[in-house]
C-alpha atoms as a PDB file:
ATOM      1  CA  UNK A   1       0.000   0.000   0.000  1.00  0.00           C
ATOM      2  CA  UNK A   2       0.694   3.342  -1.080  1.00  0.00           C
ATOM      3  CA  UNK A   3      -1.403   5.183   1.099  1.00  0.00           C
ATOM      4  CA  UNK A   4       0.127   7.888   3.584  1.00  0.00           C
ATOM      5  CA  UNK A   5      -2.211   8.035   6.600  1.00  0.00           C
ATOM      6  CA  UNK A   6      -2.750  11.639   7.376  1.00  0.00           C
ATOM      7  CA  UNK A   7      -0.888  11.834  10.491  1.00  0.00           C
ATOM      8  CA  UNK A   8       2.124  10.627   9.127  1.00  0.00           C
ATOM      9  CA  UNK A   9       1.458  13.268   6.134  1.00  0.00           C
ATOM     10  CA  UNK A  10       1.545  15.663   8.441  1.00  0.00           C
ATOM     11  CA  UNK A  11       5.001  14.951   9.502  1.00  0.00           C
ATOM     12  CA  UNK A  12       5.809  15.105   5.889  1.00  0.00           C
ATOM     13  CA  UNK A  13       4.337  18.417   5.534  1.00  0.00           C
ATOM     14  CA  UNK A  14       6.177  19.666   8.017  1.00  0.00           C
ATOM     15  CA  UNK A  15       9.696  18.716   6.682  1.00  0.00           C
ATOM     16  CA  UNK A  16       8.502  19.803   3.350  1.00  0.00           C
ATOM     17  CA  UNK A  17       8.068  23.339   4.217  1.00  0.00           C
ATOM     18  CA  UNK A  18      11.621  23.418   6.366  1.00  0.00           C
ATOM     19  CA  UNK A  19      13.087  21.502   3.112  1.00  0.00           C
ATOM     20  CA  UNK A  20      11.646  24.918   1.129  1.00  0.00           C
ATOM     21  CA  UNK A  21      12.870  27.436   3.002  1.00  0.00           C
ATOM     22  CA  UNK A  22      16.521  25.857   2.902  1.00  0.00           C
ATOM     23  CA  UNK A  23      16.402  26.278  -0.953  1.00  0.00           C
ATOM     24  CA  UNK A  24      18.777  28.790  -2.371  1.00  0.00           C
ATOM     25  CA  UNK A  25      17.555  32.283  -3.833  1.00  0.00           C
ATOM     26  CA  UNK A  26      18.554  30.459  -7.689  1.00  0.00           C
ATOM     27  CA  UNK A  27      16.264  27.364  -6.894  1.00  0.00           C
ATOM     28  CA  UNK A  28      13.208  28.973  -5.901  1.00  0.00           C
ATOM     29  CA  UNK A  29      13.568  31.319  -8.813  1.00  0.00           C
ATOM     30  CA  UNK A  30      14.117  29.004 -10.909  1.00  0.00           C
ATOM     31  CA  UNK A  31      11.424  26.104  -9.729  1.00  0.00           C
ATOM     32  CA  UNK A  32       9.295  29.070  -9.474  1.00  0.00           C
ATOM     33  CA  UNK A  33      10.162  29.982 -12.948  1.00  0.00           C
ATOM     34  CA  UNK A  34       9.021  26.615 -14.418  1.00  0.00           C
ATOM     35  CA  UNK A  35       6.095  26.802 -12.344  1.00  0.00           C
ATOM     36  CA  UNK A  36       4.897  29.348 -13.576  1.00  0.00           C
ATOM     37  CA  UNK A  37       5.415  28.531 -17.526  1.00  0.00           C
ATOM     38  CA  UNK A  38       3.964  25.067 -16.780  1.00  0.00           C
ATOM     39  CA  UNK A  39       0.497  26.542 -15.846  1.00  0.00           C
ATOM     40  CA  UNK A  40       0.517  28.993 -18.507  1.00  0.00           C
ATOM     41  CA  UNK A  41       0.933  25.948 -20.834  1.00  0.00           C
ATOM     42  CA  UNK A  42      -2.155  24.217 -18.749  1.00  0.00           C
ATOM     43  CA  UNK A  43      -4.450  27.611 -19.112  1.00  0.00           C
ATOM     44  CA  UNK A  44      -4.225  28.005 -23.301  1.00  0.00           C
ATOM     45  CA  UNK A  45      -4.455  24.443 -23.210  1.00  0.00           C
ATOM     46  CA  UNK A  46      -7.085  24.667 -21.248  1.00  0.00           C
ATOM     47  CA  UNK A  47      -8.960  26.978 -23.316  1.00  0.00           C
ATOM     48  CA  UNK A  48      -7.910  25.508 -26.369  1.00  0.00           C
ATOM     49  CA  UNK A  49      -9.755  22.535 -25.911  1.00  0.00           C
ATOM     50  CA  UNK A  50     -13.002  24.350 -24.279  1.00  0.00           C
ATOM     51  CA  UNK A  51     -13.472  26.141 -27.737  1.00  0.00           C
ATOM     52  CA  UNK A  52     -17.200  25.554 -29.586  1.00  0.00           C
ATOM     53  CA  UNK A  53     -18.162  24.064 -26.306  1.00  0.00           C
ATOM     54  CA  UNK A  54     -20.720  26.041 -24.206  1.00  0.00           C
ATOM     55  CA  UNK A  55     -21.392  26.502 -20.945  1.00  0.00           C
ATOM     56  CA  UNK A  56     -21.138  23.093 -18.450  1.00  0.00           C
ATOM     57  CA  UNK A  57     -19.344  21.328 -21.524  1.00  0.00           C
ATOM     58  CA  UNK A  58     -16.699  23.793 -21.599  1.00  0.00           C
ATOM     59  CA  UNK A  59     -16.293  23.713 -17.583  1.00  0.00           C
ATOM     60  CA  UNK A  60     -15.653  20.026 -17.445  1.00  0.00           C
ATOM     61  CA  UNK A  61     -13.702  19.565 -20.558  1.00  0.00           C
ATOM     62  CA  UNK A  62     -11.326  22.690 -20.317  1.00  0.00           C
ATOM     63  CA  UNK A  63     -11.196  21.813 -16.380  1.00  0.00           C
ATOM     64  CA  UNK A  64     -10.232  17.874 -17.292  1.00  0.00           C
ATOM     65  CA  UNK A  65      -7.217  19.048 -18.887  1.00  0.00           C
ATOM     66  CA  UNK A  66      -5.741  21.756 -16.626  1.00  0.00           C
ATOM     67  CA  UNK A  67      -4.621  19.751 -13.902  1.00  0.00           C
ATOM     68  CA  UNK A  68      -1.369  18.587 -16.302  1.00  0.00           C
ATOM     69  CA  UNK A  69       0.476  21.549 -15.291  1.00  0.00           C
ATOM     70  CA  UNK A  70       0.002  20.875 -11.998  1.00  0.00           C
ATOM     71  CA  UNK A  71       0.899  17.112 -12.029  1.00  0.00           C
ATOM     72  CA  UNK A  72       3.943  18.683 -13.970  1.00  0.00           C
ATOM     73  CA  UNK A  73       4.521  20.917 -10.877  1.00  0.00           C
ATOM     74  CA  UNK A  74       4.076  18.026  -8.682  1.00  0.00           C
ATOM     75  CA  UNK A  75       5.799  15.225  -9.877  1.00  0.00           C
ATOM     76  CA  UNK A  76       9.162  17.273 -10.752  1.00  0.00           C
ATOM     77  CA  UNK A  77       9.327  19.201  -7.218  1.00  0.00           C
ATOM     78  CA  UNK A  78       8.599  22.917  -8.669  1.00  0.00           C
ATOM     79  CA  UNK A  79       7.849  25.689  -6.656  1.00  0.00           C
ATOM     80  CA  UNK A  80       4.436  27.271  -6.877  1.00  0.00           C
ATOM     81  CA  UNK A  81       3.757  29.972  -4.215  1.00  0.00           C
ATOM     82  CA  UNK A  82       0.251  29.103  -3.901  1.00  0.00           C
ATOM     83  CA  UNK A  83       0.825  25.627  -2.620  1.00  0.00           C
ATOM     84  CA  UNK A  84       3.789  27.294   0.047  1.00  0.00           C
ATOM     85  CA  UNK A  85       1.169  29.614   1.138  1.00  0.00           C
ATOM     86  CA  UNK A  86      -0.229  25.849   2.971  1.00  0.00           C
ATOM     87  CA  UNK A  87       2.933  24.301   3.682  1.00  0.00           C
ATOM     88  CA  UNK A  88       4.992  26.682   4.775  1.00  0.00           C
ATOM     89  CA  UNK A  89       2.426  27.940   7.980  1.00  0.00           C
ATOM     90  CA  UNK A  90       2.234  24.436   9.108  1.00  0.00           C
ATOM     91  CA  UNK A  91       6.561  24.224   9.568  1.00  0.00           C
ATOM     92  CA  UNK A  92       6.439  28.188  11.240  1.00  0.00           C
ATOM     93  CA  UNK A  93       3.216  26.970  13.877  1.00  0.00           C
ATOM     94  CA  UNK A  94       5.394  23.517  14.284  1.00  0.00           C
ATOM     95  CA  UNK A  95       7.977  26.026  15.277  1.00  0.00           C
ATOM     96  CA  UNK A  96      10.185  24.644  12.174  1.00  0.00           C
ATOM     97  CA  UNK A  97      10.989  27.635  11.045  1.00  0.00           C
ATOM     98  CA  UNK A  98      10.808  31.511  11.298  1.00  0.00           C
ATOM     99  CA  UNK A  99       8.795  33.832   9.772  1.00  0.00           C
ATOM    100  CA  UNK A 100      12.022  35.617   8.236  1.00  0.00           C
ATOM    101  CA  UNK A 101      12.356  32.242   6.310  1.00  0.00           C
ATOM    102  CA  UNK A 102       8.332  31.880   5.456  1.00  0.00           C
ATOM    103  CA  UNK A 103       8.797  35.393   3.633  1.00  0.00           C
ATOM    104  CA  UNK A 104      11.839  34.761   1.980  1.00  0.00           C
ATOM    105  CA  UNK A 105      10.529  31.280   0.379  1.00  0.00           C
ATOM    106  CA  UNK A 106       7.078  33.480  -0.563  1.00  0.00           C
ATOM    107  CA  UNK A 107       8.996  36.272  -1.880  1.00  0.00           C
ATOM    108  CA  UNK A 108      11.048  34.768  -3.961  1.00  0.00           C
ATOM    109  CA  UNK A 109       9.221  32.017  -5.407  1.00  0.00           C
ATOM    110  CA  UNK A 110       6.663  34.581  -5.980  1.00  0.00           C
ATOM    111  CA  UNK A 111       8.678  36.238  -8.360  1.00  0.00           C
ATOM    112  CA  UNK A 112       9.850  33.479 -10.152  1.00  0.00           C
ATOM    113  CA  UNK A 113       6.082  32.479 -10.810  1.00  0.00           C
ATOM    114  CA  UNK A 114       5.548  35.535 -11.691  1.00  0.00           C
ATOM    115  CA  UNK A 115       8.624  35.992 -14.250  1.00  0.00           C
ATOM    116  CA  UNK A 116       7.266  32.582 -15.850  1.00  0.00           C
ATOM    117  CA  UNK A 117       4.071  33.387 -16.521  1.00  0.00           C
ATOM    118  CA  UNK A 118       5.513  36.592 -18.032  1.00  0.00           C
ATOM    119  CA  UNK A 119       8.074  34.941 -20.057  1.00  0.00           C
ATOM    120  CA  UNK A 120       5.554  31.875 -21.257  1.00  0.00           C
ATOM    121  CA  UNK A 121       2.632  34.596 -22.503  1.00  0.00           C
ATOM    122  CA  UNK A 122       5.185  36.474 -24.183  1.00  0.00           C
ATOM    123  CA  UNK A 123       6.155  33.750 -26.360  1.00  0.00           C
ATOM    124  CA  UNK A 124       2.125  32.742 -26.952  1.00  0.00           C
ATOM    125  CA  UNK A 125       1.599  36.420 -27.723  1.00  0.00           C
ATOM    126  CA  UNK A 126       4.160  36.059 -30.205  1.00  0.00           C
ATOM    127  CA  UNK A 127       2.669  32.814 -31.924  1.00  0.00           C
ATOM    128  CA  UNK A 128      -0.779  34.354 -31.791  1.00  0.00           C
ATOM    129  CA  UNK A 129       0.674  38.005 -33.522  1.00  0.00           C
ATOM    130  CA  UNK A 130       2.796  36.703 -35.963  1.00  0.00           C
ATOM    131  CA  UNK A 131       5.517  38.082 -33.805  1.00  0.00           C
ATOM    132  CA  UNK A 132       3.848  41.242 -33.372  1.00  0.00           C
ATOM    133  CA  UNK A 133       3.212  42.357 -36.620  1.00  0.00           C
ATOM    134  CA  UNK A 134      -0.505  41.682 -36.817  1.00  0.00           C
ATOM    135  CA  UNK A 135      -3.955  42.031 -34.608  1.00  0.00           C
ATOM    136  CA  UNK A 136      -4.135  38.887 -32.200  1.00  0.00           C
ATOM    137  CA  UNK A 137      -6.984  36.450 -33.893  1.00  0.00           C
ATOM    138  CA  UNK A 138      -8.696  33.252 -33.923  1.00  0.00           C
ATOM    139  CA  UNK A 139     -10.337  31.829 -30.887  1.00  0.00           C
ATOM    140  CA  UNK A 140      -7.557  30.767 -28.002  1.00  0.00           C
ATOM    141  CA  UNK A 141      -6.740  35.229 -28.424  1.00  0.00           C
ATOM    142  CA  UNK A 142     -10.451  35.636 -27.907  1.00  0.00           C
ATOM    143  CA  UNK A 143     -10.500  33.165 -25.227  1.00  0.00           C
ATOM    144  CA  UNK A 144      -7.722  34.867 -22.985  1.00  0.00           C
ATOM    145  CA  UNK A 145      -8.746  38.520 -24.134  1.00  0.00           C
ATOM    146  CA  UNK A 146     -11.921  37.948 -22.542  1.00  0.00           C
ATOM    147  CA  UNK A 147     -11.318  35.820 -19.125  1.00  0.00           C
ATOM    148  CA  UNK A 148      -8.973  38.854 -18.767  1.00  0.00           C
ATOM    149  CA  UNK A 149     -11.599  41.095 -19.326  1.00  0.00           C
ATOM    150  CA  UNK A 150     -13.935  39.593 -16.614  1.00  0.00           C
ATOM    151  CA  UNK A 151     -11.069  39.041 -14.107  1.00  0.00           C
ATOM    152  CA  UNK A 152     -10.671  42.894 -14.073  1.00  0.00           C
ATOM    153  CA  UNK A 153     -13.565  44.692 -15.212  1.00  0.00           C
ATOM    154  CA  UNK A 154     -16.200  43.020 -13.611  1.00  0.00           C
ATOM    155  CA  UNK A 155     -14.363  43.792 -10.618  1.00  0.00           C
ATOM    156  CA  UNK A 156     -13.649  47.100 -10.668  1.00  0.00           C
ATOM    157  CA  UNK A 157     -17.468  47.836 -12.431  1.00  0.00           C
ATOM    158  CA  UNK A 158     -18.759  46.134  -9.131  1.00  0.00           C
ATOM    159  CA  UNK A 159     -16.437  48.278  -6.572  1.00  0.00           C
ATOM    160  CA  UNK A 160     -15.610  47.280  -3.238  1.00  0.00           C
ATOM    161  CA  UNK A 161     -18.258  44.545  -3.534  1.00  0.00           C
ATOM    162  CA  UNK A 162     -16.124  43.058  -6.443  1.00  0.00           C
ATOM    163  CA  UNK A 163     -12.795  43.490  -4.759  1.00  0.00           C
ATOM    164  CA  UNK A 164     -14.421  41.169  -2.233  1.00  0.00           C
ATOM    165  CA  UNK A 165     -15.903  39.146  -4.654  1.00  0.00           C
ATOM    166  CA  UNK A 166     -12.262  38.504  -5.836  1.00  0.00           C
ATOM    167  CA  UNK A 167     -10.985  37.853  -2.561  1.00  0.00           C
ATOM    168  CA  UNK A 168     -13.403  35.128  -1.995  1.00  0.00           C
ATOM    169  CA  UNK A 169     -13.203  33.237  -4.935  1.00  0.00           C
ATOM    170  CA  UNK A 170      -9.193  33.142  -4.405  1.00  0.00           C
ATOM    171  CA  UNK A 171      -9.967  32.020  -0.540  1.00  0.00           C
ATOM    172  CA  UNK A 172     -12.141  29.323  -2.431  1.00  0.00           C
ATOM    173  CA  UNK A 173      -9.356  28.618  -4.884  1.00  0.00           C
ATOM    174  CA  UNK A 174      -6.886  28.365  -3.065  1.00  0.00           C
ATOM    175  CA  UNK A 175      -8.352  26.112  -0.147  1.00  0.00           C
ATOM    176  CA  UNK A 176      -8.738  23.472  -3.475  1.00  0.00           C
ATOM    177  CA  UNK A 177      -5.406  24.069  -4.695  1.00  0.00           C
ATOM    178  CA  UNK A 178      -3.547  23.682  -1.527  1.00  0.00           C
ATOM    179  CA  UNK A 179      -5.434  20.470  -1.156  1.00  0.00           C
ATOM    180  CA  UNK A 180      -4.212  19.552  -4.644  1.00  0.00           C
ATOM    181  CA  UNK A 181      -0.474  19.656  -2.932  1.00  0.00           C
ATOM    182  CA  UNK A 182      -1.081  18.237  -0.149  1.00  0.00           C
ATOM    183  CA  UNK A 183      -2.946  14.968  -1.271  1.00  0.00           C
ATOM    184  CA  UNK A 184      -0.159  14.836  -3.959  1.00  0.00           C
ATOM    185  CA  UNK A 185       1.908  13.392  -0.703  1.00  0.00           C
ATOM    186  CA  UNK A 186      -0.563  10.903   0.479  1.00  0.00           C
ATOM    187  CA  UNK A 187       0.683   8.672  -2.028  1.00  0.00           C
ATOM    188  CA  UNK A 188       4.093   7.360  -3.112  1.00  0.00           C
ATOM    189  CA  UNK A 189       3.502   6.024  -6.131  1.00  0.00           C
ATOM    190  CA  UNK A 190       3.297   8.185  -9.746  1.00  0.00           C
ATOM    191  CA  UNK A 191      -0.060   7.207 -10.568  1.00  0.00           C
ATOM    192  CA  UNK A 192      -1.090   7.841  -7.245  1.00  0.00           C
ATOM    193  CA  UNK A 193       0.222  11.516  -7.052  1.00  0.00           C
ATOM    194  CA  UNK A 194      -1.272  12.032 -10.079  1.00  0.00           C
ATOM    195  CA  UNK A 195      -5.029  10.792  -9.385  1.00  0.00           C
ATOM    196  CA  UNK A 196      -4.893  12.764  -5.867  1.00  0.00           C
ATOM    197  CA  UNK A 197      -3.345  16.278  -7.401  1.00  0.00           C
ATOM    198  CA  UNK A 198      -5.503  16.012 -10.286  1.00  0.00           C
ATOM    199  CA  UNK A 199      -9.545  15.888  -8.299  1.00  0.00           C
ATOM    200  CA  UNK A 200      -9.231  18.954  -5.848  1.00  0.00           C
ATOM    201  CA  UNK A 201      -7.127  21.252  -9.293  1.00  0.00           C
ATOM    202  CA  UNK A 202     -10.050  19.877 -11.384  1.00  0.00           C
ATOM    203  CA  UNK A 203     -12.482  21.396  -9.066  1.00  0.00           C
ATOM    204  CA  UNK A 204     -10.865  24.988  -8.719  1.00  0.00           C
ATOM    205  CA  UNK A 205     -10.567  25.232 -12.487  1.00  0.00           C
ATOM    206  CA  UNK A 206     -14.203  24.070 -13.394  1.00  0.00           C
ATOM    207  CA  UNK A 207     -15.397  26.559 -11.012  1.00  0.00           C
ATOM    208  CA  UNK A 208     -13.457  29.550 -12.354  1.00  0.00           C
ATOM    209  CA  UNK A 209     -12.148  30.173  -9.090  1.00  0.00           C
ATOM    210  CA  UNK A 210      -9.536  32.993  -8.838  1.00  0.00           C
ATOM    211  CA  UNK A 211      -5.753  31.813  -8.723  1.00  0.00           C
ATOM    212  CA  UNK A 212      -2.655  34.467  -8.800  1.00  0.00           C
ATOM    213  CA  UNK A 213      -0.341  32.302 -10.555  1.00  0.00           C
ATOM    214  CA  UNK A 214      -2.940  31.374 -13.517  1.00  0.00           C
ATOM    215  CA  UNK A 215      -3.718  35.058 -13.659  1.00  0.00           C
ATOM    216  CA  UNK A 216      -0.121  36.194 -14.086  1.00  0.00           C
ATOM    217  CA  UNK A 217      -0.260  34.338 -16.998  1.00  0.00           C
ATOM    218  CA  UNK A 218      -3.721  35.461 -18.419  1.00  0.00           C
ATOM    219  CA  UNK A 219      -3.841  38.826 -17.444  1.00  0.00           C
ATOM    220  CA  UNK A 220      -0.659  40.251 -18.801  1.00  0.00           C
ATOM    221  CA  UNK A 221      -1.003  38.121 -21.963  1.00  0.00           C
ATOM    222  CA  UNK A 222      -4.319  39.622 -22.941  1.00  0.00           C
ATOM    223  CA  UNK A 223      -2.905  43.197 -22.579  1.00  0.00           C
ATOM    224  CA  UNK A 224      -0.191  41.822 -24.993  1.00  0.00           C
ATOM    225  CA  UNK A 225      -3.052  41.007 -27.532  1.00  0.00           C
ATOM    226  CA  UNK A 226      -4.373  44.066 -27.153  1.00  0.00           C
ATOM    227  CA  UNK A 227      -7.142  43.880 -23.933  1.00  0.00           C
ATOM    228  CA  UNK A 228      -7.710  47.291 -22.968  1.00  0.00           C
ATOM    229  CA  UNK A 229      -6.534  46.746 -19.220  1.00  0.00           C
ATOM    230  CA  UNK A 230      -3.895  48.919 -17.910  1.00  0.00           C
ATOM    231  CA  UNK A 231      -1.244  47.920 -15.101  1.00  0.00           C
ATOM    232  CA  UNK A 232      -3.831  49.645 -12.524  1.00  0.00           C
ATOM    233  CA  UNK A 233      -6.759  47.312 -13.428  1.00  0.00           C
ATOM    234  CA  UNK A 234      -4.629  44.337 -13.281  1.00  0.00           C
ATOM    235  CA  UNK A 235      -2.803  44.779  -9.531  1.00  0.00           C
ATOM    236  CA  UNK A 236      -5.862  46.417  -7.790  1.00  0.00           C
ATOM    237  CA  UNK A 237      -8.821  44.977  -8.960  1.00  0.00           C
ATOM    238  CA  UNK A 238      -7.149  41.163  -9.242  1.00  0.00           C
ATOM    239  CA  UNK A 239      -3.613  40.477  -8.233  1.00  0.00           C
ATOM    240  CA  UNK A 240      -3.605  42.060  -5.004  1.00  0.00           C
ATOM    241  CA  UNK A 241      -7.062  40.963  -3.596  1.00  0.00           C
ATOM    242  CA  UNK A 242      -6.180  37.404  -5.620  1.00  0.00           C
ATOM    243  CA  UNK A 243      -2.934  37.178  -3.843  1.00  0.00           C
ATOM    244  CA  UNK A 244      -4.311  37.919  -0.466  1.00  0.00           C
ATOM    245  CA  UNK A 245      -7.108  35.239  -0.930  1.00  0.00           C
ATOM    246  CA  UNK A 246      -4.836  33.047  -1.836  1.00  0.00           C
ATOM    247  CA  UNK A 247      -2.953  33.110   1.084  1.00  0.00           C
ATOM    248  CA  UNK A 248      -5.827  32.933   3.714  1.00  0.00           C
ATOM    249  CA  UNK A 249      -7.492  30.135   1.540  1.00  0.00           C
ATOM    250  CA  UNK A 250      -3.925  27.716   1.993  1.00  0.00           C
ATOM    251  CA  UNK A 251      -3.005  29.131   5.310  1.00  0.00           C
ATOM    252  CA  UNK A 252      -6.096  29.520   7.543  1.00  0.00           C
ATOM    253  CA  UNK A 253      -8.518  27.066   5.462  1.00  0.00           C
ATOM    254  CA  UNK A 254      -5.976  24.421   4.481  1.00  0.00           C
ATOM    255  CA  UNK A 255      -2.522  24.494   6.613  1.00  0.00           C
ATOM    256  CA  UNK A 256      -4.008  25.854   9.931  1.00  0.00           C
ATOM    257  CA  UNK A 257      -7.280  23.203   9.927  1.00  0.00           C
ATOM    258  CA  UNK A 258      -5.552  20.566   8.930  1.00  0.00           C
ATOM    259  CA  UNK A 259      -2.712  20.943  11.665  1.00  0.00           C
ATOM    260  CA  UNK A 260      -5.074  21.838  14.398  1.00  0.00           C
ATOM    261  CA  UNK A 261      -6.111  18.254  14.138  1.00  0.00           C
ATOM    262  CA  UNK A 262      -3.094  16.217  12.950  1.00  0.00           C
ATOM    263  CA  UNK A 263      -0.326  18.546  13.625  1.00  0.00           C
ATOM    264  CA  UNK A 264      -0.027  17.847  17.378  1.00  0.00           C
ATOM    265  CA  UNK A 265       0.332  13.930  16.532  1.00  0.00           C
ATOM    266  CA  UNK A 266       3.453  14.963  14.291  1.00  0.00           C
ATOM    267  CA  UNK A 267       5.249  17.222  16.684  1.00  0.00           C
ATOM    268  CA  UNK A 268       4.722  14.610  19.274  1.00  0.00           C
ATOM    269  CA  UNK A 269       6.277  11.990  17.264  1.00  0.00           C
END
């Protein structure tokens, strides 16, 4: 058996996050880096495969298919900030590690999901322009142009109530994508990483659920192929109240439930 009982994944948790924060500034850039280009890979894909199809259809089918990234992420030890927003908590409330050390790790691997999303929706924009020489077309620049469009708009058209709205559906995300890495470790076989990442990523996506690192990727991108959404629209109507919803949704939701009933059992042991 396979299986990791979920006390003894706690104790795995725990020396995960202390394993993270021991990583050197170039590792976490660069696992972050590769993080980051892996899901923007997932999302077009992801909407690639969702186009024609309507409503539910499109949910389920585009959501089927996004979880590769992750399993990507998963199976080759990447860093994706989103899933250290969980892990890392646990290791500082296990007393682990500091909170100088929980920052750096955040910081930095922030940044390098951040510069891969970039760097990864550069080089679509650049397929989807004919290097920049013509008006983005066809139906994966429509696609992104307008998920863009309702990540930031809608938003700021709404006002405060949309800023919250934002904020909650990256609590909701993120409580699903934590998940996603932390039943990754329940199993020590491939297949069985895969099958456990892939359910709670599945859900998140099919939902439309806000992430920060999918929407590094999206947002940016579209403004490449011509959205009209400034730097402005982007940070304060999505990435900030995204980022901070995706921190409460792995830390307080995921991390801090999950160790108020296991974690004792692992710093006992």
């Amino acid at each position: 058996m396979d299986y990791v009982q979920p006390a003894k994944l706690m104790e795995e948790l725990i020396a995960a996050g202390q394993r993270k924060t021991a990583l050197s500034v170039k590792d976490m850039l660069v696992r972050g880096f590769l993080a980051g280009v892996f899901l923007g890979y997932a999302t077009s894909f992801a909407f690639k495969v969702s186009d024609g199809l309507g409503g539910g259809m499109a949910a389920l089918v585009s959501s089927a298919v996004f979880p590769v990234g992750f399993v990507l992420i998963v199976l080759l030890g990447l860093e994706l900030v989103t899933g250290n927003f969980a892990l890392l908590p646990m290791s500082f409330v296990a007393g682990k590690i500091g909170s100088k050390a929980l920052l750096r790790n955040w910081g930095w691997v922030f940044l390098g999901n951040l510069a891969g999303s970039l760097f990864y929706g550069i080089l679509l924009a650049l397929t989807l322009t004919q290097a920049f020489t013509a008006e983005a077309s066809g139906a994966l620049a429509e696609k992104i142009i307008a998920v863009a469009q309702a990540k930031t708009f809608a938003y700021q058209q709404a006002g405060l109530a949309g800023w919250l709205t934002a904020f909650t559906k990256a609590v909701l995300c993120n409580w699903m994508v934590a998940i996603g890495t932390i039943v990754g470790l329940t199993s020590t076989s491939t297949i069985g990483k895969i099958t456990a990442a892939w359910l709670p990523i599945m859900t998140f996506f099919a939902l439309a659920y806000e992430h920060v690192v999918v929407n590094m990727f999206v947002v940016p991108t579209a403004m490449l192929l011509g959205a009209d959404i400034d730097f402005s629209q982007w940070w304060l109507w999505n990435h900030i109240p995204v980022t901070l919803g995706n921190i409460a949704g792995g830390a307080i939701f995921t991390g801090m439930l999950l160790h108020v009933t296991y974690g004792v059992h692992a710093e006992n042991s």
